[in-house]
C-alpha atoms as a PDB file:
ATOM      1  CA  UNK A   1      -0.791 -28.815  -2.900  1.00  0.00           C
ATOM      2  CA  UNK A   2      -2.526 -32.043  -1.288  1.00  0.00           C
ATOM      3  CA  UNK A   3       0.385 -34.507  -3.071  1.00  0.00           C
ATOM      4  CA  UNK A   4       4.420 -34.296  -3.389  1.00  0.00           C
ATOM      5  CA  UNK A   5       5.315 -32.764  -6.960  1.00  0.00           C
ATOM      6  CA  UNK A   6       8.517 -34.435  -8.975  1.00  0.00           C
ATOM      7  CA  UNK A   7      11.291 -32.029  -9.766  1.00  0.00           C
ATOM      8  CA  UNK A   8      10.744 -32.222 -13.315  1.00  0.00           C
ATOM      9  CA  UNK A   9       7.549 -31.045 -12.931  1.00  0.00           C
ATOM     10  CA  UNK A  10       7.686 -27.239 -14.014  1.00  0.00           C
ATOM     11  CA  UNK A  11       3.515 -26.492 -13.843  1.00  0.00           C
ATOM     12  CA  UNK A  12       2.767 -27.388 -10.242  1.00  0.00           C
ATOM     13  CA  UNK A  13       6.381 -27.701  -8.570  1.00  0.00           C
ATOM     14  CA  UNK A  14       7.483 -24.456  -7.805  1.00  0.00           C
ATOM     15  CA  UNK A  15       4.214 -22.148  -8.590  1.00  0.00           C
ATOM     16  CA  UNK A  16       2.974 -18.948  -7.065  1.00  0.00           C
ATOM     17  CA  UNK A  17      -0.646 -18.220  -6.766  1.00  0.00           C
ATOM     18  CA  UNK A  18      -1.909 -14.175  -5.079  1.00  0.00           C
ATOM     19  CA  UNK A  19      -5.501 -13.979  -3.608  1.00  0.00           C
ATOM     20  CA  UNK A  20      -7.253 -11.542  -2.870  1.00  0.00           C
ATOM     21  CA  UNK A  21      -8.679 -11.193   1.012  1.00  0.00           C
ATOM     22  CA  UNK A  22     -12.045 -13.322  -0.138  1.00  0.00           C
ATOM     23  CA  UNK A  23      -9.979 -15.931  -1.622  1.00  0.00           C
ATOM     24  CA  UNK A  24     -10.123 -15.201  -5.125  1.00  0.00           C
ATOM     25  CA  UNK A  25      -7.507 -15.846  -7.383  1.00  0.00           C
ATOM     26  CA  UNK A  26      -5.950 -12.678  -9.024  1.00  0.00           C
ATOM     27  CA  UNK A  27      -3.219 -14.404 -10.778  1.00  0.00           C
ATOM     28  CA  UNK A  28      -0.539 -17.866 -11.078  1.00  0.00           C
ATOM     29  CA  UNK A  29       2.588 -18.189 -12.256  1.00  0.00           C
ATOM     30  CA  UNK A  30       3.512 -22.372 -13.125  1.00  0.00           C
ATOM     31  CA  UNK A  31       7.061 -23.285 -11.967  1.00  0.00           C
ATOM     32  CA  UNK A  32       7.475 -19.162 -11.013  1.00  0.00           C
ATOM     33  CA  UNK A  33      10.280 -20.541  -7.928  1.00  0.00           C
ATOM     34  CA  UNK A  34      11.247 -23.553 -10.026  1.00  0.00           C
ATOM     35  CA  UNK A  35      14.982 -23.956  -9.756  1.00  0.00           C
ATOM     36  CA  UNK A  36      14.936 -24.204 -13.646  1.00  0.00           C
ATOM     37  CA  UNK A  37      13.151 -21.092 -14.383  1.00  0.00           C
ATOM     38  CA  UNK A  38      14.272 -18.864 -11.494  1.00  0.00           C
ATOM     39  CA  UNK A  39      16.190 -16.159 -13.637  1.00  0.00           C
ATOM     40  CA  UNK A  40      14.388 -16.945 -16.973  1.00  0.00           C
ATOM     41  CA  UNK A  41      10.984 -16.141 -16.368  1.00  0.00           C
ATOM     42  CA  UNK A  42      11.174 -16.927 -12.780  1.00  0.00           C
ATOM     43  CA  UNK A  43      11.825 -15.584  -8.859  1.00  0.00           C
ATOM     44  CA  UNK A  44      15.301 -14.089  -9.665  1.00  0.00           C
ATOM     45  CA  UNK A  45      13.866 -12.548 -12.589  1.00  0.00           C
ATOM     46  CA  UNK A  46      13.271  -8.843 -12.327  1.00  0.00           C
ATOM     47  CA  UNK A  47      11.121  -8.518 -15.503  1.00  0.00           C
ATOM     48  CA  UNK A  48       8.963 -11.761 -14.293  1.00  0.00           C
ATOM     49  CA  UNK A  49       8.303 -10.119 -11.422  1.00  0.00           C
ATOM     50  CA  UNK A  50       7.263  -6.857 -12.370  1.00  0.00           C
ATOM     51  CA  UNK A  51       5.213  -8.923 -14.838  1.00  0.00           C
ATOM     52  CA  UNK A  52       3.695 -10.637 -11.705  1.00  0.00           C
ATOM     53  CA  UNK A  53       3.399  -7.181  -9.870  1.00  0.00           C
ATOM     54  CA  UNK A  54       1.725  -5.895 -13.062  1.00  0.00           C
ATOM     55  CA  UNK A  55      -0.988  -8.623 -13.299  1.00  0.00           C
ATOM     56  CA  UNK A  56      -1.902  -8.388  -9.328  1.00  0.00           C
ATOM     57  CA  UNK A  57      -2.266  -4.766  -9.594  1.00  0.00           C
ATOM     58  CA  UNK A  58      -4.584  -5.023 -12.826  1.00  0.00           C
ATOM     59  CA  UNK A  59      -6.606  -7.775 -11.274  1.00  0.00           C
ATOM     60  CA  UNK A  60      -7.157  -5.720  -8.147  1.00  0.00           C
ATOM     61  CA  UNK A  61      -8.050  -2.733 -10.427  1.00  0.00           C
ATOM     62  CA  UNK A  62     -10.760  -4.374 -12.210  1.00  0.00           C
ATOM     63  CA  UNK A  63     -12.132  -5.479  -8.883  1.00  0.00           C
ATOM     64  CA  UNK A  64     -13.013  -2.366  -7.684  1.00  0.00           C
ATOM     65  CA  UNK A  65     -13.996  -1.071 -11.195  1.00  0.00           C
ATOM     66  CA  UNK A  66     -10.970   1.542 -11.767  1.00  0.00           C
ATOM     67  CA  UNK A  67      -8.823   1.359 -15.109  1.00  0.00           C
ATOM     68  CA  UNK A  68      -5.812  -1.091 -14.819  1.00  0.00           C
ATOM     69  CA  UNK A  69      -2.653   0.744 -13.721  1.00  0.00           C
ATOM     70  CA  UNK A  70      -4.746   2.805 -10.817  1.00  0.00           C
ATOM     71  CA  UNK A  71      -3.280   0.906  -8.063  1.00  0.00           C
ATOM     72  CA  UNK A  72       0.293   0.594  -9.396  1.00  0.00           C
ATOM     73  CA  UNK A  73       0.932   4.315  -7.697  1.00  0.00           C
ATOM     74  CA  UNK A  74       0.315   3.399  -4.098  1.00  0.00           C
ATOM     75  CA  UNK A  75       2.226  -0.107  -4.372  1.00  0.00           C
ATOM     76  CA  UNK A  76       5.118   1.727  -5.934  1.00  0.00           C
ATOM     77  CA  UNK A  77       5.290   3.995  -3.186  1.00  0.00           C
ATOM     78  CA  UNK A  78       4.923   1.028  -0.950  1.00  0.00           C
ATOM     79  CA  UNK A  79       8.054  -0.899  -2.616  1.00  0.00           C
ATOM     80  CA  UNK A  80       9.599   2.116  -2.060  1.00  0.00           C
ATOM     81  CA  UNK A  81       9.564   2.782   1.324  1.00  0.00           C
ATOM     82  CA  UNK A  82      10.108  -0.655   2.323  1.00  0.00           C
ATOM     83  CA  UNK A  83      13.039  -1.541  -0.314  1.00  0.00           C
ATOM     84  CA  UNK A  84      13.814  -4.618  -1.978  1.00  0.00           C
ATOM     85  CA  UNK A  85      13.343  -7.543  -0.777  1.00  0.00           C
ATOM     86  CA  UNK A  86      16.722  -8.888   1.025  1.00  0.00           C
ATOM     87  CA  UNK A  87      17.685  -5.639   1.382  1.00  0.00           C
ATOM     88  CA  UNK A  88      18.978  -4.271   4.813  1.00  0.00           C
ATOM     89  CA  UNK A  89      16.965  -1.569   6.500  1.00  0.00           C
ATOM     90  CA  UNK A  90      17.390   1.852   6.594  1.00  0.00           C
END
């Protein structure tokens, strides 16, 4: 972000944006860490972020020409070996 956002600024202040390895955008969430939004559609919001998680995986999919929900298997098994985030090791 190349200038300071306000606070009340729920689009740019606070947004997430995943890319690929070339750059490319797969997918952005407006105000997704906002303070306003975090457990209504936002960070601390489990659904938002499976929502997220969803749209990533589907993006990546359609990259490499396989039918959305082909990748969720092997990031699933990668969330679960590694445990949620915060969480202490194992």
């Amino acid at each position: 972000m190349p200038t300071e956002t306000s606070w009340s600024d729920q689009t740019d202040h606070g947004y997430v944006a995943v890319f690929d390895e070339k750059g490319a955008l797969l997918k952005r969430v407006d105000g997704f860490q906002h303070n306003m939004m975090l457990r209504n559609g936002g960070a601390y919001d489990a659904r938002a972020i499976g929502a997220l998680v969803e749209a990533v995986q589907d993006a990546l999919a359609s990259q490499a020409g396989k039918a959305p929900g082909d990748e969720k298997a092997v990031v699933e098994s990668q969330g679960e070996r590694l445990g949620a985030p915060g969480a202490p090791a194992a």
